[in-house]
C-alpha atoms as a PDB file:
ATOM      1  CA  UNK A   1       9.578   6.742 -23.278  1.00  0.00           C
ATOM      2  CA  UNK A   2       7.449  10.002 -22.604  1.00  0.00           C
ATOM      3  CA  UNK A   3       7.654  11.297 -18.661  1.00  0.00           C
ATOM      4  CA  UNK A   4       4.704  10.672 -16.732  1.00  0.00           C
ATOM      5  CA  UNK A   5       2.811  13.568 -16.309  1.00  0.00           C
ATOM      6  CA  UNK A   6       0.552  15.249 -13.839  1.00  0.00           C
ATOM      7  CA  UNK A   7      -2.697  17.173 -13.954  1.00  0.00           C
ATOM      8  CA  UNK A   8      -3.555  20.224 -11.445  1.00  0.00           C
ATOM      9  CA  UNK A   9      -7.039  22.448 -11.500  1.00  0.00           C
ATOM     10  CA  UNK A  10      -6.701  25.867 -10.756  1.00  0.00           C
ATOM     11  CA  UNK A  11      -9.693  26.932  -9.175  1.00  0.00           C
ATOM     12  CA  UNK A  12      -9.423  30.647  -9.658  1.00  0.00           C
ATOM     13  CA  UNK A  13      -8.548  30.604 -13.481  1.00  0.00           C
ATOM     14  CA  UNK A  14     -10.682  27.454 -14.541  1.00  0.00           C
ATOM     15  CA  UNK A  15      -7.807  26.139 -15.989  1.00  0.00           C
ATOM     16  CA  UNK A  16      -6.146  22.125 -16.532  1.00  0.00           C
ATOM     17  CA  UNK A  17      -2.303  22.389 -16.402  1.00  0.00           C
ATOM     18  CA  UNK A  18      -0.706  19.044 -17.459  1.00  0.00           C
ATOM     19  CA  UNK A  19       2.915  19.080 -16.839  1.00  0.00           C
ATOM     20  CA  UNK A  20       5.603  16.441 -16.762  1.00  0.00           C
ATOM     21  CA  UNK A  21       6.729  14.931 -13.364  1.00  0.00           C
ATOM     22  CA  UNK A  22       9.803  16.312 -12.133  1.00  0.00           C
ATOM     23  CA  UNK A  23      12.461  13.941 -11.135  1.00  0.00           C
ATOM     24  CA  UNK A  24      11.795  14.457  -7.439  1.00  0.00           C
ATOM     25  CA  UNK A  25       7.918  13.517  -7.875  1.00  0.00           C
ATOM     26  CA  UNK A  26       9.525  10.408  -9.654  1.00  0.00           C
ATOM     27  CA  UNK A  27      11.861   9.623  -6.873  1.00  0.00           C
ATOM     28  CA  UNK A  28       9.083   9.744  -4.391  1.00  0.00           C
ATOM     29  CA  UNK A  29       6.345   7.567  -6.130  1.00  0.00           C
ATOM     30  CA  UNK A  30       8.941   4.654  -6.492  1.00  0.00           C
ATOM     31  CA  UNK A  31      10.083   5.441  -2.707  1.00  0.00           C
ATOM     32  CA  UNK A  32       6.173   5.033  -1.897  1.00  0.00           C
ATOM     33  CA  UNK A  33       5.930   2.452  -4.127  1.00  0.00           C
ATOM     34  CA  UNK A  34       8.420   0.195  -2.303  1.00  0.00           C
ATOM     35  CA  UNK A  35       7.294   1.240   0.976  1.00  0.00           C
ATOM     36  CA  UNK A  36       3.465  -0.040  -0.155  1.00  0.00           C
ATOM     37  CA  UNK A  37       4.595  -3.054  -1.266  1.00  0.00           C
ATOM     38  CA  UNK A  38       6.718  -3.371   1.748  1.00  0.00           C
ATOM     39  CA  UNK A  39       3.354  -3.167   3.763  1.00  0.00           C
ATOM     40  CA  UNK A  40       1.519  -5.709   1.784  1.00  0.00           C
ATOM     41  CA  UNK A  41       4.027  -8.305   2.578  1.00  0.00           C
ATOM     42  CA  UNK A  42       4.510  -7.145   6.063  1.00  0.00           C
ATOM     43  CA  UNK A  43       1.049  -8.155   6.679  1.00  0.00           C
ATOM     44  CA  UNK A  44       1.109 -11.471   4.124  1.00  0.00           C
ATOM     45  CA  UNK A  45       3.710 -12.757   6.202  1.00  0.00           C
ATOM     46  CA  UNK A  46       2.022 -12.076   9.562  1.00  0.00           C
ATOM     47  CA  UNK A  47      -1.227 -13.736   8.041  1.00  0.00           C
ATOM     48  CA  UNK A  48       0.392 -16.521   7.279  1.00  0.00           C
ATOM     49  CA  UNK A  49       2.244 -17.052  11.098  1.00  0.00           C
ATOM     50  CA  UNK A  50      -1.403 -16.707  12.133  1.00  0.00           C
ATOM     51  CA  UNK A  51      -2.133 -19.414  10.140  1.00  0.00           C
ATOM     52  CA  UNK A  52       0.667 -21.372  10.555  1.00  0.00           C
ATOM     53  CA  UNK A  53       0.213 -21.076  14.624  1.00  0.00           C
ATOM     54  CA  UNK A  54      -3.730 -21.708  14.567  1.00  0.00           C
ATOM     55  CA  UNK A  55      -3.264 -24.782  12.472  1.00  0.00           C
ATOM     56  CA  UNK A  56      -0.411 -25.813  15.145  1.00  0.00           C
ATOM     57  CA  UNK A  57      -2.630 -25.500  17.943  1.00  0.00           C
ATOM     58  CA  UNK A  58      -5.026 -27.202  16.320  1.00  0.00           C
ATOM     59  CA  UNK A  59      -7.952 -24.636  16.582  1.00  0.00           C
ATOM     60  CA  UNK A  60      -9.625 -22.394  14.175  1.00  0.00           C
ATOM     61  CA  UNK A  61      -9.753 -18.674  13.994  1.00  0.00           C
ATOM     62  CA  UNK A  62     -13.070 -18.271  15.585  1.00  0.00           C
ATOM     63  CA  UNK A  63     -12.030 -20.247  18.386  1.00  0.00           C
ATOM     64  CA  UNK A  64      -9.397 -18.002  18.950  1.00  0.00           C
ATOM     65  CA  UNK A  65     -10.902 -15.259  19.173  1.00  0.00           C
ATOM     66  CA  UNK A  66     -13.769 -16.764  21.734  1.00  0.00           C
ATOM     67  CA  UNK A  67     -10.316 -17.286  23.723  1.00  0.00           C
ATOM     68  CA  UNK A  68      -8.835 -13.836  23.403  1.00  0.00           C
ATOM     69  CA  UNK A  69     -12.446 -12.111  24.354  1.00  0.00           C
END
């Protein structure tokens, strides 16, 4: 399989300069990777406790928010 690769612009020369990733730029896009998809569950999960609590109290969304204003 072929390394990803990366293009840069350089402004002075007009120039494209594709060049494979290095292993570090690898390393940190799976690192951010994780930590993104870390995130979307993060908030997934507290979604659904929202949810889960509304429905428990027995009042919608709107209503809790006329109660928290």
């Amino acid at each position: 399989m072929a390394k990803p690769t990366v293009s840069e612009f350089n402004c002075e020369l007009g120039e494209i300069i594709v060049r494979e990733l290095t292993k570090q730029e690898i390393e940190q896009i799976a690192i951010d990777q994780a930590a993104a998809a870390q995130e979307l569950a993060d908030k997934e999960a507290k979604a659904q406790a929202k949810a889960e609590l509304l429905k428990r109290l027995g009042i919608t969304e709107d209503e809790a928010k006329l109660l928290l204003n």
